[in-house]
Every structure is written in structure tokens, then in C-alpha cells.
Protein backbone atom coordinates (compact mmCIF):
# COMPACT_ATOMS: atom_id res chain seq x y z
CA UNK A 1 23.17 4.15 -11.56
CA UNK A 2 26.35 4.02 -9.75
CA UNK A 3 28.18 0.56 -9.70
CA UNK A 4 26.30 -2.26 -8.14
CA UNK A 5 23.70 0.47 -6.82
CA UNK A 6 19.97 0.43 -7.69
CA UNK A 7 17.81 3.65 -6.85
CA UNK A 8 13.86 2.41 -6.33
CA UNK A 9 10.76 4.17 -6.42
CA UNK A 10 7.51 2.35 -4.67
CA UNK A 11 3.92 3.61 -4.51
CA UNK A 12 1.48 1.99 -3.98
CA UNK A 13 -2.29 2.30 -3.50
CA UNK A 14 -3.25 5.61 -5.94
CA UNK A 15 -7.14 4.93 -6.07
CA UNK A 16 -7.32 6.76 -9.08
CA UNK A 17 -10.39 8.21 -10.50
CA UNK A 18 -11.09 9.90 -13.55
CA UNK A 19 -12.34 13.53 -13.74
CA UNK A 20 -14.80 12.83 -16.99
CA UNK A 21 -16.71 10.26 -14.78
CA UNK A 22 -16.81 12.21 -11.58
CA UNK A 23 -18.02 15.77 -11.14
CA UNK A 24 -17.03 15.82 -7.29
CA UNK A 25 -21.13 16.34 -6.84
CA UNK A 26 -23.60 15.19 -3.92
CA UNK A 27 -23.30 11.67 -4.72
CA UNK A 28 -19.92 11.51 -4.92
CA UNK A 29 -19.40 13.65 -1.64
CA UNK A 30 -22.08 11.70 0.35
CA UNK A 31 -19.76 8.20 -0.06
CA UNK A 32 -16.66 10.25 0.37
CA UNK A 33 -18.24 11.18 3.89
CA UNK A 34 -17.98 7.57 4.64
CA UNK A 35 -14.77 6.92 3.36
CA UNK A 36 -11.34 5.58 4.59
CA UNK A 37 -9.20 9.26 4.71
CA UNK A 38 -8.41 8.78 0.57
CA UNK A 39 -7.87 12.71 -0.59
CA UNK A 40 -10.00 11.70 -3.73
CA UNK A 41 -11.06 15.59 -4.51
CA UNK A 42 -7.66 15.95 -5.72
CA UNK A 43 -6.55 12.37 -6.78
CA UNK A 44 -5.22 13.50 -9.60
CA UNK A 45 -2.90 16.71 -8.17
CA UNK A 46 -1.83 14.24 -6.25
CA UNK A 47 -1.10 11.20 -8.85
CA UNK A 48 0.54 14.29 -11.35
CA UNK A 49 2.63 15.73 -8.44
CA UNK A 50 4.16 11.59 -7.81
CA UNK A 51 4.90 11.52 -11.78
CA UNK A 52 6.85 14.53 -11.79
CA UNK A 53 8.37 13.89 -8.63
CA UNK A 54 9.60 10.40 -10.21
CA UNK A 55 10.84 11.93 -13.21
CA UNK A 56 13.08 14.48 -11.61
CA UNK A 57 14.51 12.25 -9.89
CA UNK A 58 14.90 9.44 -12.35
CA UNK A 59 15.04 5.65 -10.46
CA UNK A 60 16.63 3.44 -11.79
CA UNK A 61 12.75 1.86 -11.54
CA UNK A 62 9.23 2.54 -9.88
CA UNK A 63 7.55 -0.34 -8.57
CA UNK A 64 3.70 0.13 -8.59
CA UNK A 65 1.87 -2.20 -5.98
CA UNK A 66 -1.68 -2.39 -7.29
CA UNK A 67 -5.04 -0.70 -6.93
CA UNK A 68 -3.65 1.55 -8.85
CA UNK A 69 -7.69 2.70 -9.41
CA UNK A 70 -10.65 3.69 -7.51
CA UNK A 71 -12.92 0.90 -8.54
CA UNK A 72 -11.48 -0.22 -11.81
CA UNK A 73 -12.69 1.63 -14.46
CA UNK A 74 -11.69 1.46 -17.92
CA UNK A 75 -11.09 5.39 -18.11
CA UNK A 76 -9.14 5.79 -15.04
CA UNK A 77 -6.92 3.12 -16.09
CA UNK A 78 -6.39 4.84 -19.95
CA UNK A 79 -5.70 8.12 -18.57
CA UNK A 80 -3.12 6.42 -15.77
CA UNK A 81 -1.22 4.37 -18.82
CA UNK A 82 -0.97 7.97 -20.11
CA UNK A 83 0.79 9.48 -17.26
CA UNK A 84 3.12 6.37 -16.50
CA UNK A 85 3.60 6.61 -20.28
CA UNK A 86 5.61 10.13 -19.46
CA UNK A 87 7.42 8.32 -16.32
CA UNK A 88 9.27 5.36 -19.27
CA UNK A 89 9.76 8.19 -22.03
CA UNK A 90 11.96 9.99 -19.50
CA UNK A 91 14.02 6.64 -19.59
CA UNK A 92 12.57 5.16 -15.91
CA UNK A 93 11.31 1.37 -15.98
CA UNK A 94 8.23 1.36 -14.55
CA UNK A 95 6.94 -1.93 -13.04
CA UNK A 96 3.37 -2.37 -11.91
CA UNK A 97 0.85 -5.42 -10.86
CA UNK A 98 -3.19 -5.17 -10.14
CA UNK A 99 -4.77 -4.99 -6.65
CA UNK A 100 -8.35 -5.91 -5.83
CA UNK A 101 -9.76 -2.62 -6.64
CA UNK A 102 -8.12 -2.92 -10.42
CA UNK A 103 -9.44 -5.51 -12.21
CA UNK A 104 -13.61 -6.44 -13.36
CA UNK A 105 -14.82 -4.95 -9.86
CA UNK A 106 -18.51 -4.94 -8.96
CA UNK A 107 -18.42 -1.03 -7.84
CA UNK A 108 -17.47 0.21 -10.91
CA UNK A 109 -18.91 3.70 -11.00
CA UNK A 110 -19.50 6.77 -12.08
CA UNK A 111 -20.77 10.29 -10.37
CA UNK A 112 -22.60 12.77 -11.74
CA UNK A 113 -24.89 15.16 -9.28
CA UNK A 114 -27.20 13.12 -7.02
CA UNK A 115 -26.56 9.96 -9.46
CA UNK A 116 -24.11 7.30 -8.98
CA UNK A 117 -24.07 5.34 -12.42
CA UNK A 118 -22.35 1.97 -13.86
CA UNK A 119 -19.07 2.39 -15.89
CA UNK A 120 -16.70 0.06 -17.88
CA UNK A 121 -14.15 -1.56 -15.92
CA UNK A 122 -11.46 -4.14 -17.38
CA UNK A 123 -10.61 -7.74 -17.83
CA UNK A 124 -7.65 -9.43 -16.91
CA UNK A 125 -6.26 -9.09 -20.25
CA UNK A 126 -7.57 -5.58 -20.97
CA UNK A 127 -5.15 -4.67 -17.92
CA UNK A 128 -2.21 -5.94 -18.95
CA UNK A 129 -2.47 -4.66 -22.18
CA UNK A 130 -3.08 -1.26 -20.92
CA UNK A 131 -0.05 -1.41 -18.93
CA UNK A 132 2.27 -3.39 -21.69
CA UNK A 133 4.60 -0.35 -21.56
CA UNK A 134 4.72 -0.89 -17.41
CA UNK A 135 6.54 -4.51 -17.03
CA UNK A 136 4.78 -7.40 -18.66
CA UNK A 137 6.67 -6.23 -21.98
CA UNK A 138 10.24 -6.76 -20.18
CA UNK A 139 9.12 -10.19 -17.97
CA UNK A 140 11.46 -12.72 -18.39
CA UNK A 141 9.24 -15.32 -16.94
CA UNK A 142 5.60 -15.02 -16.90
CA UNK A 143 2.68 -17.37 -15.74
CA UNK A 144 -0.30 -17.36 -17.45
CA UNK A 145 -2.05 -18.65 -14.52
CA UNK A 146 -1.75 -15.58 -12.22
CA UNK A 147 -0.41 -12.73 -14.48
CA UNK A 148 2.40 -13.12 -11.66
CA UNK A 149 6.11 -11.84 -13.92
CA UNK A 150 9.72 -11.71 -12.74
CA UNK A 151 11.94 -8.87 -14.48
CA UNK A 152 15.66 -8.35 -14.17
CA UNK A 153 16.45 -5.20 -12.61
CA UNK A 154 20.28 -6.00 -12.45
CA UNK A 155 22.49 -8.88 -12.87
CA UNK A 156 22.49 -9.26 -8.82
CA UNK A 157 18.75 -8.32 -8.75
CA UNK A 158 15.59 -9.90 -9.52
CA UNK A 159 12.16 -8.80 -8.82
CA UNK A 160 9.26 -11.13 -8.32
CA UNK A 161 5.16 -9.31 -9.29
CA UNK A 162 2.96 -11.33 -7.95
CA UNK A 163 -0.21 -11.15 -8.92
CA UNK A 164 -3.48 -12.36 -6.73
CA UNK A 165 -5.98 -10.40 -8.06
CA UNK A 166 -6.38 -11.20 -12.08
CA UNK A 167 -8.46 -14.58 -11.71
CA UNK A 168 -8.50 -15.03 -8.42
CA UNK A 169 -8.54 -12.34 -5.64
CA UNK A 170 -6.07 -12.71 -2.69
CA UNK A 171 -5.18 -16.44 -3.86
CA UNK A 172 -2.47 -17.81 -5.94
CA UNK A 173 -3.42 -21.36 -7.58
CA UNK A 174 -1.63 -24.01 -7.16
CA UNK A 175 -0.24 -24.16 -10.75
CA UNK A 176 0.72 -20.27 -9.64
CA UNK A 177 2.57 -22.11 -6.93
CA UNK A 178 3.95 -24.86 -8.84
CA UNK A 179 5.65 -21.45 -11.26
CA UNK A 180 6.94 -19.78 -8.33
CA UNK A 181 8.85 -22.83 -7.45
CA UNK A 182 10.64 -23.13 -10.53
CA UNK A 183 11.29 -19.68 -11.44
CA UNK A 184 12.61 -19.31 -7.95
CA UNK A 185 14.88 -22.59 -8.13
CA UNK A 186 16.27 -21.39 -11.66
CA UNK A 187 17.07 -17.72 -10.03
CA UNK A 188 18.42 -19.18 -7.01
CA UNK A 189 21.56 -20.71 -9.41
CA UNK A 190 22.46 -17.21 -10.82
CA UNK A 191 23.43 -16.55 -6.86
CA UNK A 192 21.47 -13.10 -7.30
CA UNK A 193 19.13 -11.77 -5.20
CA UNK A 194 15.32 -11.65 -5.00
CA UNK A 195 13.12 -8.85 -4.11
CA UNK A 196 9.13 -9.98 -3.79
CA UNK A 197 6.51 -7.55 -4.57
CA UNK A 198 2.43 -8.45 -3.97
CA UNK A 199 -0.29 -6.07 -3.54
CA UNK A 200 -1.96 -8.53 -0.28
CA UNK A 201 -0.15 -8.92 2.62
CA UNK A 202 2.26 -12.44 3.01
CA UNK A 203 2.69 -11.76 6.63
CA UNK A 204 0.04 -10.59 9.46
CA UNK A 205 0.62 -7.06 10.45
CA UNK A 206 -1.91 -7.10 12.93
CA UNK A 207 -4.23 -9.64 14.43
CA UNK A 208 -7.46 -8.24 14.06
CA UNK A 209 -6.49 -7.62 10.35
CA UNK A 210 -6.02 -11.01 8.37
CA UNK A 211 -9.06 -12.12 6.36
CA UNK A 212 -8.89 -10.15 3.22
CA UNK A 213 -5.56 -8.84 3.86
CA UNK A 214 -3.36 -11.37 3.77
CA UNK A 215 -2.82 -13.55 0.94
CA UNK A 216 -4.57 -16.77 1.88
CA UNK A 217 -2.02 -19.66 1.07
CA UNK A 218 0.38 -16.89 2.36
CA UNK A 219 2.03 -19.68 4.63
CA UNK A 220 3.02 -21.26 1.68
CA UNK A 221 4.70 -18.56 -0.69
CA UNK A 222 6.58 -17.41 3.16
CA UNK A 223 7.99 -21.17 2.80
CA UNK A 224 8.97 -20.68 -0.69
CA UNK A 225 10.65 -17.39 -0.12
CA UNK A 226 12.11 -19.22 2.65
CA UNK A 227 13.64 -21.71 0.97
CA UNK A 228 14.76 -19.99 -1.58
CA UNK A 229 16.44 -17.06 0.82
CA UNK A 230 13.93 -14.58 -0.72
CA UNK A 231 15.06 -12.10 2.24
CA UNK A 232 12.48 -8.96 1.60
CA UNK A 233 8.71 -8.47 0.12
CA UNK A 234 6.81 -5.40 -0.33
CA UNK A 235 3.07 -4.80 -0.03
CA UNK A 236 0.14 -2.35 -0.08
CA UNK A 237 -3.73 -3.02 0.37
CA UNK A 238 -3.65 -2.17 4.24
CA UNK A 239 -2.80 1.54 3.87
CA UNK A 240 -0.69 1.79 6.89
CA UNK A 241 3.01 1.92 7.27
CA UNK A 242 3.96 -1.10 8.79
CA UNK A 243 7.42 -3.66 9.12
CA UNK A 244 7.16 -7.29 10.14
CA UNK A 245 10.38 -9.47 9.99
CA UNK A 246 10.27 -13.01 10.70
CA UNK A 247 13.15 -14.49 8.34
CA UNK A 248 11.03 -13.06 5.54
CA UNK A 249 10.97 -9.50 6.15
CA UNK A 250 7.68 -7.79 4.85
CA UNK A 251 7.22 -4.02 4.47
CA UNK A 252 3.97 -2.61 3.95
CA UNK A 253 3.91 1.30 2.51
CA UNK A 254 1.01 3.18 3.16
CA UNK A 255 -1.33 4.56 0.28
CA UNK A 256 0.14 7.48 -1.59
CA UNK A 257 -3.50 8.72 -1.39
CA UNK A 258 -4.18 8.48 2.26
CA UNK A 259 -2.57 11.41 4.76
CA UNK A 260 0.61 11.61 5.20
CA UNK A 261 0.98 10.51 1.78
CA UNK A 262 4.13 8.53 1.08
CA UNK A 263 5.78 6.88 -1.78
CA UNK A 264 9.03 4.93 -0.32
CA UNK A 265 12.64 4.33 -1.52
CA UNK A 266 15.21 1.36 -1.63
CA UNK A 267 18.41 1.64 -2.20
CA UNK A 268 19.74 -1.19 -3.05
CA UNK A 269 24.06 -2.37 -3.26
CA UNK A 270 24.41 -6.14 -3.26
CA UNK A 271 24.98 -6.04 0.35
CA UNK A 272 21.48 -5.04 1.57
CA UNK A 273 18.15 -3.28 1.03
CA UNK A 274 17.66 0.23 2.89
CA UNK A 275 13.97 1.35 2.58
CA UNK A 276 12.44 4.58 3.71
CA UNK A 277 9.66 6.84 3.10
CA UNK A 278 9.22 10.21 2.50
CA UNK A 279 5.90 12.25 2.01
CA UNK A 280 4.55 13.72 -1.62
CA UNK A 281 4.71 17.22 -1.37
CA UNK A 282 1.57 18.34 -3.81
CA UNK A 283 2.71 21.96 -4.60
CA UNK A 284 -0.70 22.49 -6.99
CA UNK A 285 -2.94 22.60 -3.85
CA UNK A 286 -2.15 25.06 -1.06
CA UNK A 287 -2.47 23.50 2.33
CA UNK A 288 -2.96 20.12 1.19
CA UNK A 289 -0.85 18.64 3.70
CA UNK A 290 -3.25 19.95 6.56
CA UNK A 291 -6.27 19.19 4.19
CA UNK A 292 -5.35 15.67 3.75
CA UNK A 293 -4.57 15.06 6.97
CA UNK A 294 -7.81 16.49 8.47
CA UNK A 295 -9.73 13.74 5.93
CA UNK A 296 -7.66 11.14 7.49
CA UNK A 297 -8.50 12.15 11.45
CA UNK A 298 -12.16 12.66 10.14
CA UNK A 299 -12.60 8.64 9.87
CA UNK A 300 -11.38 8.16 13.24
CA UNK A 301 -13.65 11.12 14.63
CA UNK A 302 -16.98 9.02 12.70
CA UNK A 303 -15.64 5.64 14.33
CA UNK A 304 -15.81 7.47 17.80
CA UNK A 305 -19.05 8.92 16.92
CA UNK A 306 -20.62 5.33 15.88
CA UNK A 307 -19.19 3.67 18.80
CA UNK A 308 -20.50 5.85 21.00
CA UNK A 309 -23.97 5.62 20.45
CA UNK A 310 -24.04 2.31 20.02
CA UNK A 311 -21.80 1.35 23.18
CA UNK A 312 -22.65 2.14 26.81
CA UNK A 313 -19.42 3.31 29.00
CA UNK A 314 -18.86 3.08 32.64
CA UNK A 315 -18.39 6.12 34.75
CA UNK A 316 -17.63 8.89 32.43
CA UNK A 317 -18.75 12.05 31.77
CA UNK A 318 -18.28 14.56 28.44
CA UNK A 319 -14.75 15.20 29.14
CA UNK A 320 -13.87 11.73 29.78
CA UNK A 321 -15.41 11.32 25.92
CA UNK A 322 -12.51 14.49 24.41
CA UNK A 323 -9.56 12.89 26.45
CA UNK A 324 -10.72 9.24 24.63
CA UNK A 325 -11.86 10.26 21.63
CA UNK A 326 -8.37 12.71 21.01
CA UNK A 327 -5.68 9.78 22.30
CA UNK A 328 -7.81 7.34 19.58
CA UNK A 329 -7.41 9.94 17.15
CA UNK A 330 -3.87 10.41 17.30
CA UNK A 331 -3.42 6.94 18.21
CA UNK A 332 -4.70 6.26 15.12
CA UNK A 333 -3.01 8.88 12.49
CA UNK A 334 0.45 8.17 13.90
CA UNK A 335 -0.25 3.86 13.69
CA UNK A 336 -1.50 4.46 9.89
CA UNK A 337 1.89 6.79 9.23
CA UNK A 338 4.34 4.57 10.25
CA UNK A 339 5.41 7.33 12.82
CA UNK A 340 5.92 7.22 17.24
CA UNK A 341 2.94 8.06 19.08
CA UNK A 342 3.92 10.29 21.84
CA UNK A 343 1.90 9.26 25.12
CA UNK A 344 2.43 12.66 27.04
CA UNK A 345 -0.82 14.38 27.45
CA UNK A 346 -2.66 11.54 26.23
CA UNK A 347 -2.24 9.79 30.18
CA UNK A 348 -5.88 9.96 31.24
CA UNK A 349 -7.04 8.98 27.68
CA UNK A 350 -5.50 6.05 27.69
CA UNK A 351 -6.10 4.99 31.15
CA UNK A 352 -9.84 5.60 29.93
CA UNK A 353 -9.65 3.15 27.52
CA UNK A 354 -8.03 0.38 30.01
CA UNK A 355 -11.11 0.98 32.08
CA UNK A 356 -13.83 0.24 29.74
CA UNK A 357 -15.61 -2.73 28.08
CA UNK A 358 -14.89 -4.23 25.68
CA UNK A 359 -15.55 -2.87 22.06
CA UNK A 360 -14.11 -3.16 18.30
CA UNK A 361 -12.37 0.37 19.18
CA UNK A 362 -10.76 -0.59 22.55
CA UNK A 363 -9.28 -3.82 20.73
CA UNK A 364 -7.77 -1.95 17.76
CA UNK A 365 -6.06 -0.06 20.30
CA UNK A 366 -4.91 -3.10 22.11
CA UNK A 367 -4.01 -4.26 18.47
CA UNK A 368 -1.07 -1.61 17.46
CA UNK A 369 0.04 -0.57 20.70
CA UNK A 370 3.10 -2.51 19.61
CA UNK A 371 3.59 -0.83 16.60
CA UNK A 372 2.59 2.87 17.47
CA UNK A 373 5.58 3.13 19.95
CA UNK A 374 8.26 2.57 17.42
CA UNK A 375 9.26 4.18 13.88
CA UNK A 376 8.20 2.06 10.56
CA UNK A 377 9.26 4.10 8.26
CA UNK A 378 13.13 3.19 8.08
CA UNK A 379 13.89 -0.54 7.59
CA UNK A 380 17.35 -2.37 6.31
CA UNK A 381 17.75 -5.89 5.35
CA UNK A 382 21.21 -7.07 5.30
CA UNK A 383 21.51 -9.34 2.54
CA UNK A 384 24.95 -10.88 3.04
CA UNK A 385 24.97 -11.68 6.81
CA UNK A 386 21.70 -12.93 6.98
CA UNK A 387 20.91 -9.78 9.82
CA UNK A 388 17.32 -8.97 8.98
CA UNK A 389 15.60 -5.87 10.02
CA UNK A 390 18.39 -3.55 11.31
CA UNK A 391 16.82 -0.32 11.88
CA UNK A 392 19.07 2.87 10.36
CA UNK A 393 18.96 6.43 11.13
């Protein structure tokens, strides 16, 4: 670590699954054929490709954003501990909270052939006992309340976990509230900064995606952070790539297991926060980057499949269907990735959409065309002038 200079690490989003309770068979590849674009045949090239990529390059921390599981099972969560394990012995501080898929959740499961089974998950204490080595055993303030903790990275740096998923999903308590406050007010007199972490959303990202994303008292943590010139929090759970600044600048990453794969970086220098992303390059699977991409643009391909059978549309014919179902596609990949959707040869798709009813699909697209036409993957917050949101290249 240079002087004043903090190197971060953020995933967030693994969906790990363990091996010895999933054989990859028919039951496991029937729900994977409904799924959200997770590469879960090779979760775990994936999750061992992000621990060695850590350790070469040795953070001065990794911040872990939750659902750091499938479905919460007791064995993914050993063998996880395990790997992080090798990320601390190699002398990097790993910091981690739960997300709703972590903790006591009611699809819990196991796959063997043509069976789907029940499996152990964990409590709220079982997880933070797992993970002791991974944060809660350097907290120096810790409510009991929420599992929420606040470690020192630096002495200009402070990072708020904030837990909403232990005891009460997407919700922090009142007494939860009533902690924030003071640890908050206490930090505020050292004159450091504050970075917040949660694994919900505190700001809307997009309209038609707020219940169950966002925090729900999310208003009042914002005024908190407010108050307290909390200038920058990071979140998961949606699994796109996705900046909102309103004072409180939020920064979603996208899930490490869903195409095109990214962990992020901050580098941080007293004087302001530069994020970015890059994408996890999984060397043990040839292809995978086309592989894992093609599972992504296969649940936008069964949305357009659904919606057209169930939808009636005026005045087209089977070509009109290609030109709208390939713009929605790439429309799509490129709003989940953070990355600028090109609009050239995508004219008469989009003019398609304009023209027709309305429907869940046509809406999303109304939704993100904000988003899709400018990059989210590079972000600064400039902690000194109080300029949030400057864009670098």
C-alpha cells in the first residue's frame, strides 16, 4: 500500500454451489433452463479462478457483497470459508456480509439425477461463525441487532457492512437504525471517510425494479448517509452494472457469476474513490467467455419466446419478430454489463417496439433506455470537493 492509497477488491453475487450436493444431472439442468444467465456448471472454475486472481494481486482488501451461495447451504458455505481462508493466509483482509440467498433459505437443495432433495442451510449465527476469519473478527463496532459491522481499513477510511438479511430480509430495524446513527456520529469526529457496503439496493436503479431490491426503509439510511457526508455505497442483488448519484452515490456491480463476469476495483487516496470493473478471465474452461455469455442471451431469447405466445402484436410478420427479438437481446446483455448499446442496425427493431402494445417486455425497454446509452462501468467520487460522479477514462 503506497501512502494514503488503498487498493480494493469487490465481488459480489458468487451463487455458489457445492459439487458433493449437485451432480449437474436432469434435475439440476431442467431449473438451470429456467434460470437468470448464472454459469452454475462451472461455479466453482469460476469462484477458484476470482481467488487466485485476488491473491496475485494482493488488495489491500476484498469486499464480498452477499449471496455469496446458491441457496444457502451449509456445504457450500464450508467449502467457500475454505477458499477465502487461502485469500487472508496470503495476507489480504477479506470482508464479507450475507445476501438473501445466504442465510436459513426455504430452497435449500440438493441435485442428484431426476431428484431435487432438502439440504442443511445455516442460521444467522452459524454464518458468521463460518466466516469469523472474513470481518466480524476485526469489527470495531458491531450490532447485534442486524449483524451490520464497521472495520477500519485505514486511519482516513472506514467501511460500513450492512447487513439486511440475518433476521430480517431487506429491512434494517429500528434499533439497527438507532446503531447506525451513533457509529456514524462517533466516525464523523475522526474527520475520516466512510465507504457503505449493503447487499440490497439504497437507491432505485430502475423503476420497474424496487420491491425486493431496494432496501425498504432505504429513504432513511440515504438520510443518514446524508447527514453524515457518507459520499459512496456499494451493492449487489440486481446483477446488473449500474451507477446512480444523487448526493449519495450508489454503485451496483454485477454478479461475478452472470456473463460478462466482473469483480470491480476502487482505488482509493483521501481525495476520492475511482471504481471500475474488469471481467474474470476463467483460464480452466476454454471458451468460457462465449459460453457464459450465450447462457446470459439465452434468458432474454425464453422472455421473447413467453411473450410471444402469450401477447398478440400488430402488423408484423416473422421478420419483424428477428429484428425485435435481436435489438431486446442485445438491449438486454449490454444494460446487464454496464456497457453502450450501439443502436446501428438495430433501427427497425426498435422502431418495432415503439409501435406495439403495451407489454412487461416493451416497458423494460422503456425502463433502461437511459442507462444502456452510457458506460457504468467507470465511476469517481470526489471526496474533497464535494463533485460526485465524475466519469474518468
Amino acid at each position: 500500500m503506497s501512502e494514503g492509497i488503498l487498493n480494493i477488491m469487490i465481488a459480489t453475487d458468487l451463487h455458489y454451489l457445492s459439487k458433493s450436493i449437485n451432480d449437474g444431472g436432469e434435475a439440476f439442468s431442467k431449473m438451470m433452463a429456467k434460470g437468470d444467465g448464472k454459469v452454475m456448471k462451472y461455479i466453482e472454475e469460476i469462484v477458484d479462478a476470482f481467488v487466485l486472481e485476488v491473491i496475485k494481486r494482493k488488495p489491500d482488501a476484498l469486499l464480498l457483497l452477499g449471496d455469496l451461495t446458491f441457496n444457502g447451504e451449509r456445504v457450500s458455505h464450508m467449502e467457500l470459508a475454505i477458499k477465502f481462508k487461502e485469500i487472508v493466509t496470503a495476507g489480504v483482509k477479506v470482508y464479507l456480509i450475507p445476501g438473501n440467498h445466504d442465510i436459513n433459505h426455504e430452497r435449500c437443495m440438493g441435485f442428484c439425477g431426476n431428484k431435487i432433495y432438502k439440504v442443511d442451510s445455516v442460521s444467522p449465527d452459524e454464518f458468521r461463525e463460518i466466516y469469523h476469519h472474513c470481518g466480524y473478527n476485526l469489527a470495531i463496532h458491531f450490532d447485534k441487532t442486524s449483524a451490520s459491522y464497521v472495520v477500519k481499513l485505514s486511519d482516513s477510511l472506514y467501511v460500513i457492512m450492512l447487513d439486511t438479511n440475518s433476521y430480517s430480509q431487506n429491512f434494517l430495524s429500528d434499533e439497527s437504525l438507532y446503531w447506525l446513527e451513533g457509529v456514524l456520529s462517533e466516525l464523523s469526529k475522526t474527520g475520516a471517510d466512510i465507504l457503505g457496503v449493503s447487499h440490497q439496493n439504497l437507491l432505485e436503479h430502475n423503476f420497474m425494479f424496487t420491491e425486493g431490491f431496494m432496501i425498504k426503509n432505504a429513504d432513511k439510511i440515504e438520510a443518514l448517509y446524508n447527514k453524515y457526508d457518507v459520499k459512496l455505497n456499494l451493492s449487489g442483488h440486481m446483477h446488473i452494472q449500474h451507477i446512480e448519484d444523487r448526493g449519495v452515490a450508489e454503485v451496483v456491480t454485477s454478479s461475478l457469476a452472470v456473463a460478462p463476469n466482473h469483480f470491480a476495483n476502487i482505488r482509493y487516496d483521501k481525495k476520492s474513490f475511482r471504481y471500475w470493473t474488469e471481467s474474470l478471465e476463467v483460464y480452466k474452461v476454454e471458451y468460457f467467455e462465449k459460453i457464459s455469455r450465450h447462457e446470459f442471451d439465452g434468458v432474454g431469447q425464453r422472455q421473447l419466446v413467453r411473450l410471444f405466445k402469450t401477447h398478440s402484436f400488430e402488423n408484423i410478420n416473422e421478420s419483424d419478430i428477428d429484428k425485435m427479438g435481436k435489438t431486446f437481446v442485445k438491449m438486454n446483455e449490454k444494460y446487464f454489463a454496464g456497457e453502450v448499446f450501439d443502436t446501428a442496425g438495430f433501427e427497425e427493431g426498435m422502431k418495432l417496439w415503439e409501435e406495439q402494445p403495451e407489454s412487461f417486455t416493451s416497458l423494460y425497454i422503456r425502463s433502461i433506455l437511459d442507462s444502456v446509452y452510457k458506460d457504468q462501468n467507470t465511476f469517481e467520487v470526489n471526496l474533497r470537493k464535494g463533485k460526485n460522479g465524475e466519469v474518468f477514462r
